[in-house]
Protein backbone atom coordinates (compact mmCIF):
# COMPACT_ATOMS: atom_id res chain seq x y z
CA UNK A 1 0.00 0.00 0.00
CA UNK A 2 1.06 3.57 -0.74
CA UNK A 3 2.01 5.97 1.99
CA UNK A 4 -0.22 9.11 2.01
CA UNK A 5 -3.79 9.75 1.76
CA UNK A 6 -5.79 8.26 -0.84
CA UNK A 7 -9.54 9.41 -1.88
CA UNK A 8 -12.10 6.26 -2.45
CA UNK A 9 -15.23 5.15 -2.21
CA UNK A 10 -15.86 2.82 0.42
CA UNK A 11 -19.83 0.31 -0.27
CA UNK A 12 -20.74 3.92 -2.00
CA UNK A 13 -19.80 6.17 0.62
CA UNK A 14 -17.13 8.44 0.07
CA UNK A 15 -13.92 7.91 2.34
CA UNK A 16 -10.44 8.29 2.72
CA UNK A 17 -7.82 5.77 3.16
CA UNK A 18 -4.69 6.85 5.56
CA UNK A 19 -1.13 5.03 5.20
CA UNK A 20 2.32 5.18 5.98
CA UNK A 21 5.27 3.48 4.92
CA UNK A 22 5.14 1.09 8.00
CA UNK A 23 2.29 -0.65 7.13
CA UNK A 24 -0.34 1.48 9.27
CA UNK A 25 -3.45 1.81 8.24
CA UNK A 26 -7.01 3.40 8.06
CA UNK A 27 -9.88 4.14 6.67
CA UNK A 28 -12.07 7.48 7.15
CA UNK A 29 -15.46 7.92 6.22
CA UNK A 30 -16.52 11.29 4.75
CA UNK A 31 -20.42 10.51 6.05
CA UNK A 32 -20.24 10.92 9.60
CA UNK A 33 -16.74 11.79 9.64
CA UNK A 34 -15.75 8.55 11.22
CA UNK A 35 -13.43 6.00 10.89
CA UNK A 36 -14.15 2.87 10.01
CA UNK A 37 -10.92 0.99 10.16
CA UNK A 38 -7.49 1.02 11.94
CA UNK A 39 -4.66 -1.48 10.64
CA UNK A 40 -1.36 -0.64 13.23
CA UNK A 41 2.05 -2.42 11.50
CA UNK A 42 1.62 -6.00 11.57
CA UNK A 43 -2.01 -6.35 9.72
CA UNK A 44 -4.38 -6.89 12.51
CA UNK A 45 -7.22 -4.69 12.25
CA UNK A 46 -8.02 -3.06 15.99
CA UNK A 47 -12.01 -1.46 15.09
CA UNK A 48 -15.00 -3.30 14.72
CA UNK A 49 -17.30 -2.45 12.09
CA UNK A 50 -20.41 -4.50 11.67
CA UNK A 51 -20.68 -6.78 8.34
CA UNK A 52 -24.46 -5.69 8.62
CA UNK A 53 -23.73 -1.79 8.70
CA UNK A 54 -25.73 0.20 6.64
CA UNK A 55 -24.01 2.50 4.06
CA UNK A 56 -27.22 4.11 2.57
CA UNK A 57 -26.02 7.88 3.07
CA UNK A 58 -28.50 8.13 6.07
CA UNK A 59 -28.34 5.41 8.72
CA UNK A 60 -26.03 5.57 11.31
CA UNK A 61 -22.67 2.99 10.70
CA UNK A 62 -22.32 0.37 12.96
CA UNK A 63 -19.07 0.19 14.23
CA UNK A 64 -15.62 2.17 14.00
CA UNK A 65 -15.43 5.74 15.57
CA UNK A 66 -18.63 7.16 15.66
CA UNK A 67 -19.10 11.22 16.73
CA UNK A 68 -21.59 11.66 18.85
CA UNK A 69 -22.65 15.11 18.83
CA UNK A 70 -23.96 17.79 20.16
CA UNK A 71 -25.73 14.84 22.61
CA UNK A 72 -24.23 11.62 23.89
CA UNK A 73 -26.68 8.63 24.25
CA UNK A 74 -30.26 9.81 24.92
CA UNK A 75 -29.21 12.17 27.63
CA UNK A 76 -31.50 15.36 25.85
CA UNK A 77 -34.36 15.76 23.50
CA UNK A 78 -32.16 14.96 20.34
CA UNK A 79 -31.84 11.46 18.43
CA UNK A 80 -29.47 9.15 20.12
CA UNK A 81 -26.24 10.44 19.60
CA UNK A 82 -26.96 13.63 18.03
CA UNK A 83 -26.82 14.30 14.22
CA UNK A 84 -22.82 14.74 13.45
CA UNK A 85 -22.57 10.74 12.72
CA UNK A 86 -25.63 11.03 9.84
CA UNK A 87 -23.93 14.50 8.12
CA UNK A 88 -21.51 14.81 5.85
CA UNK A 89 -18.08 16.36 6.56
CA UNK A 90 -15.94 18.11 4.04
CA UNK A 91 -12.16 17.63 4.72
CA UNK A 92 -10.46 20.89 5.70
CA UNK A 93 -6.98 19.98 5.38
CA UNK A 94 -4.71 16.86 4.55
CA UNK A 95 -1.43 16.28 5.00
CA UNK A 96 1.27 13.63 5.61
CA UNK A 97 4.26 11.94 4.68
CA UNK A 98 5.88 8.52 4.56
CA UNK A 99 5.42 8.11 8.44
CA UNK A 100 2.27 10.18 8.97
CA UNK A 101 -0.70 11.16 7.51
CA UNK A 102 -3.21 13.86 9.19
CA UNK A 103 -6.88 14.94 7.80
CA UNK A 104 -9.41 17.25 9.31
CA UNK A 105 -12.83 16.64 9.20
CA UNK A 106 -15.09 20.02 9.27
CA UNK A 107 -18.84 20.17 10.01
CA UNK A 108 -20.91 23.44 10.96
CA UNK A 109 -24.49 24.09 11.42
CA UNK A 110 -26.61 24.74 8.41
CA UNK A 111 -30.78 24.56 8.30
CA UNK A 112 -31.08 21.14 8.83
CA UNK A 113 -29.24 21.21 12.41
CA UNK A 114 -30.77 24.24 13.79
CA UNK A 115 -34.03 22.59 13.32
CA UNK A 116 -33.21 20.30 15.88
CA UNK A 117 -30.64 22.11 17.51
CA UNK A 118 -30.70 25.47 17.46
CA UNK A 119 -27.11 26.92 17.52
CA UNK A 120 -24.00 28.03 15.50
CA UNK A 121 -21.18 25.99 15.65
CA UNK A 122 -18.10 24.85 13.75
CA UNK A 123 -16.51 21.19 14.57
CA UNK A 124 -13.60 19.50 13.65
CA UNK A 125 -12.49 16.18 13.98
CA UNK A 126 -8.39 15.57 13.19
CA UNK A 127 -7.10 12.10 12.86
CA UNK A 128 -3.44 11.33 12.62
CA UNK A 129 -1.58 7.98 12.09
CA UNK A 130 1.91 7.08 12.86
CA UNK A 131 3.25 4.02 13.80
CA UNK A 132 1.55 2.03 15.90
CA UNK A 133 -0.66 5.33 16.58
CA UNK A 134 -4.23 6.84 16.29
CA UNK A 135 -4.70 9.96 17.46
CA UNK A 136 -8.19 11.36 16.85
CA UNK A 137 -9.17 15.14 18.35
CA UNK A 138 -12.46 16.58 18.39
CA UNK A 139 -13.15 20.59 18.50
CA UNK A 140 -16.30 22.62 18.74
CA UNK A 141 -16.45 26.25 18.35
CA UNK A 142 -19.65 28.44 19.63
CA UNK A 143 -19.62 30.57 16.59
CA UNK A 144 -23.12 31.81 17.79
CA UNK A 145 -24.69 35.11 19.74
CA UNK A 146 -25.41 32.93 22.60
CA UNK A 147 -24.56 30.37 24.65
CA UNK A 148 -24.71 26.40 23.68
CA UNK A 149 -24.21 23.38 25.75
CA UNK A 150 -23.66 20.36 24.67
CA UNK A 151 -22.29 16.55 25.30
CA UNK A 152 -20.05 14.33 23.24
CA UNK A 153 -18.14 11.16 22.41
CA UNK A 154 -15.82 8.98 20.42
CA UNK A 155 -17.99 6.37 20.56
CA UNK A 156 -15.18 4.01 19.75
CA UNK A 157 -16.03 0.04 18.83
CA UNK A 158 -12.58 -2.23 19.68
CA UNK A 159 -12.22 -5.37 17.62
CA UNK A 160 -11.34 -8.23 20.74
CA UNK A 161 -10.65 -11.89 19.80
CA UNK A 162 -13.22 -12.95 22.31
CA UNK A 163 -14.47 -10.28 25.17
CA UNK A 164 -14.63 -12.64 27.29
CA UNK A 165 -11.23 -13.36 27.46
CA UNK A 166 -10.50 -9.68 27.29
CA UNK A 167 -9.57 -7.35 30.53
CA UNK A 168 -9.71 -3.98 30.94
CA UNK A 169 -7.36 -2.08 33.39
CA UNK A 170 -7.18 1.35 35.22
CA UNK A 171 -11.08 1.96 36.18
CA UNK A 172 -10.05 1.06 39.77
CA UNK A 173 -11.51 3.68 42.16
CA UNK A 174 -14.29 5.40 40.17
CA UNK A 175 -16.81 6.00 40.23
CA UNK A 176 -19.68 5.12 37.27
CA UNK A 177 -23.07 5.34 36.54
CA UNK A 178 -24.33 1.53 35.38
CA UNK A 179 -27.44 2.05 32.97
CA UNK A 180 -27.82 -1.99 33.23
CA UNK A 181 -28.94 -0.59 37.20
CA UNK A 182 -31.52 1.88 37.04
CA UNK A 183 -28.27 4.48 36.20
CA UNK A 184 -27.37 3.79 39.79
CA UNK A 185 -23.95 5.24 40.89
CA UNK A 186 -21.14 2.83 41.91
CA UNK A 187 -17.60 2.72 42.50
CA UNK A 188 -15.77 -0.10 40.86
CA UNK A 189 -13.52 -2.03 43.09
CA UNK A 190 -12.17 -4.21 40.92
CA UNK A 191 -8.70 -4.64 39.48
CA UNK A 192 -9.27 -5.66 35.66
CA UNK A 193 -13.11 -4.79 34.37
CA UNK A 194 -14.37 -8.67 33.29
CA UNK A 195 -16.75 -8.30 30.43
CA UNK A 196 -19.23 -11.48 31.83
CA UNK A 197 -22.90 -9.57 30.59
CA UNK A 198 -24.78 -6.43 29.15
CA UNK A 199 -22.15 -3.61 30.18
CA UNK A 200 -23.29 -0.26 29.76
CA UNK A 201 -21.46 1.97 32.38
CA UNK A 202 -20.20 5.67 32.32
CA UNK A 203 -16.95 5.84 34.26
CA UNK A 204 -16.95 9.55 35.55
CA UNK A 205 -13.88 11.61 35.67
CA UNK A 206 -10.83 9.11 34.83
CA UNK A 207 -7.79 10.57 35.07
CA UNK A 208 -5.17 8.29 33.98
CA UNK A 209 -5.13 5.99 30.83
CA UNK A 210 -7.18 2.19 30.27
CA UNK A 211 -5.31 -0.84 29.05
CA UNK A 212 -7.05 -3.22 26.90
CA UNK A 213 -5.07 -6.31 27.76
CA UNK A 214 -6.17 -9.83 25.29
CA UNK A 215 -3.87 -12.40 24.80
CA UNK A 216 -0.67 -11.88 23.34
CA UNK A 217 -1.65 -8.21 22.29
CA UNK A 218 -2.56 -5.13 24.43
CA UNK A 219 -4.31 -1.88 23.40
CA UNK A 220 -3.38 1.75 25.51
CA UNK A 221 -6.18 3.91 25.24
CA UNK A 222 -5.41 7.46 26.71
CA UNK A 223 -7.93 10.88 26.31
CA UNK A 224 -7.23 14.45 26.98
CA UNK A 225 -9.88 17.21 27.26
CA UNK A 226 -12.56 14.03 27.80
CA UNK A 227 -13.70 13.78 31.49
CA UNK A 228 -15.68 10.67 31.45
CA UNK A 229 -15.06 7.22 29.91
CA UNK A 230 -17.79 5.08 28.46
CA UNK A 231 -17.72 0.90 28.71
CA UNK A 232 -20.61 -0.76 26.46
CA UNK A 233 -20.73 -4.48 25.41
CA UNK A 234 -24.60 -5.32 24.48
CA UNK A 235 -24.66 -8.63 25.30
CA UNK A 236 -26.31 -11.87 23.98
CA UNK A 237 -29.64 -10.45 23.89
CA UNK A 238 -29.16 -6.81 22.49
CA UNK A 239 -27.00 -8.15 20.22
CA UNK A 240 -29.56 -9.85 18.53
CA UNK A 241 -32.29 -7.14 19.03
CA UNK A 242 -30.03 -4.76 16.77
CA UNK A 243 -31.08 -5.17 13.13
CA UNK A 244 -27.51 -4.00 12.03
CA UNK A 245 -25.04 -6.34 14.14
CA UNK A 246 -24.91 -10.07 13.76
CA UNK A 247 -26.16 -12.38 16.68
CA UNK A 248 -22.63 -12.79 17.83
CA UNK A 249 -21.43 -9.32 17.75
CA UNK A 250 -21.07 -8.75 21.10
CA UNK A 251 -18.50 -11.50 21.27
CA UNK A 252 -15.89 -9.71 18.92
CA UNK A 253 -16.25 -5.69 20.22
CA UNK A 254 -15.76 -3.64 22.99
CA UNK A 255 -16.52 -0.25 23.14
CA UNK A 256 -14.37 2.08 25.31
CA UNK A 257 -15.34 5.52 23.89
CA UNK A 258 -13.85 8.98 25.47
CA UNK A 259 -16.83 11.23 26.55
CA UNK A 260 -18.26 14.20 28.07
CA UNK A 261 -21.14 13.09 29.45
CA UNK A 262 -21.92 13.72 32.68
CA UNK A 263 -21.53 17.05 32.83
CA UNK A 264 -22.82 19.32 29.41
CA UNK A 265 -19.70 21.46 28.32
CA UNK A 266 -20.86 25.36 28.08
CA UNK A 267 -19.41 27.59 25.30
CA UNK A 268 -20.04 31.55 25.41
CA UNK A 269 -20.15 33.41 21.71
CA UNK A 270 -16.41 32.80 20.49
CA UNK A 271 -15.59 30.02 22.60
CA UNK A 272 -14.04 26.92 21.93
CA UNK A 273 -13.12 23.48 23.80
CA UNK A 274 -11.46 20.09 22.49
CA UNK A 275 -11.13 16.52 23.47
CA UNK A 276 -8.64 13.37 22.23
CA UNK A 277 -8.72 10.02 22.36
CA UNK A 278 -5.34 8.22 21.68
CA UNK A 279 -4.79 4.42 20.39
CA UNK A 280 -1.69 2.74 20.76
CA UNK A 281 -1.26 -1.05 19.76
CA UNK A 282 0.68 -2.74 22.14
């Protein structure tokens, strides 16, 4: 594969595939402004994105790195997850070499958007890959009169061998709020997070970084600018009660997603804030 950035089209969508000379890999979709695929050096691809994801120009994808904005879950009067993952982004810059390669993602309000969500705004979503490296950062601008709140995430779907056999590290000591529990607030106590049923958790204010640990590979996952940090695994039953993941699905991802959920970031007129979430294949 050629180093640099390559335009395509992706099952009809446009997209953008990312490579350096190493052999790193990925795979950015222009609808959404999410990517779909990270291949560190080596060849084994670290995302999950569902064989039963719907690339029809409207439907949510299934899998990869999902933006959730300017709402996180159902936590507002908005669709699930806000509208940025069913827009289209225009790329604002692009640049790299035989060890790099960056692109930014732009997205700002137009008609459509203020119907539901009545602000100005300007977003942009960078992704850079080196080595054995994602780095994606996320920044929204109040480019409005008045003030806008919002939440967000990286809603990020890990590809695991079997998440059962998977461990997660470094949630010791915080506290969470467990949806599968009335959204009752707990503190975990545990020193690896087992995935053993429906996980759907919201790990508040984390402050140092998770380690995916399967096998004979590990995954760092660090954010910056992100208070919160989201577990989800649906489970044997969900699983099957989404129309666009296979029956098994839940055996093969894990979502750890960087978030700001909790508590709604506020933006005055001119304002701006930003969060990362970095990937490093271990």
């Amino acid at each position: 594969m050629t180093a640099g950035i390559e335009r395509i089209d992706f099952r009809g969508t446009p997209a953008l595939r990312l490579a350096t000379r190493n052999g790193a890999s990925a795979l950015v979709s222009l609808f959404g402004g999410q990517v779909l695929s990270w291949t560190p050096p080596g060849g084994a691809e670290r995302l999950y994105l569902s064989p039963d994801a719907v690339f029809d120009g409207e439907t949510p994808i299934r899998g990869g790195i999902p933006v959730c904005f300017p709402q996180f879950a159902d936590l507002g009067t908005l669709p699930a997850h806000g509208f940025a993952r069913t827009r289209n982004w225009s790329v604002v810059t692009e640049r790299g070499s035989k060890d790099y390669a960056l692109v930014t993602l732009g997205l700002t309000d137009d008609e459509a958007t203020r119907v539901l969500w009545p602000h100005a705004f300007s977003a942009e979503l960078s992704i850079l890959l080196e080595e054995s490296r994602l780095d994606l950062e996320f920044e929204v601008t109040n480019t409005g009169d008045g003030d806008l709140e919002f939440t967000a995430a990286l809603h990020t779907y890990l590809s695991v061998r079997e998440v059962e056999e998977s461990r997660l590290e470094g949630l010791h000591g915080f506290s969470f709020r467990d949806k599968t529990d009335a959204n009752r607030i707990k503190r975990d106590s545990g020193d690896v997070l087992l995935i053993e049923g429906e996980t759907d958790r919201v790990y508040h204010d984390v402050q140092r970084p998770v380690l995916l640990r399967e096998y004979d590979r590990s995954l760092g996952i660090n954010a910056d600018g992100f208070p919160d940090v989201v577990v989800w695994n649906p489970w044997i039953e969900r699983s099957a009660a989404i129309a666009d993941l296979p029956d098994d699905a839940f055996r093969h991802m894990l979502c750890v997603e960087a978030a700001a959920a909790r508590q709604p970031v506020r933006l005055a007129p001119g304002e701006s804030w930003w969060g990362r979430q970095t990937l490093v294949a271990l």
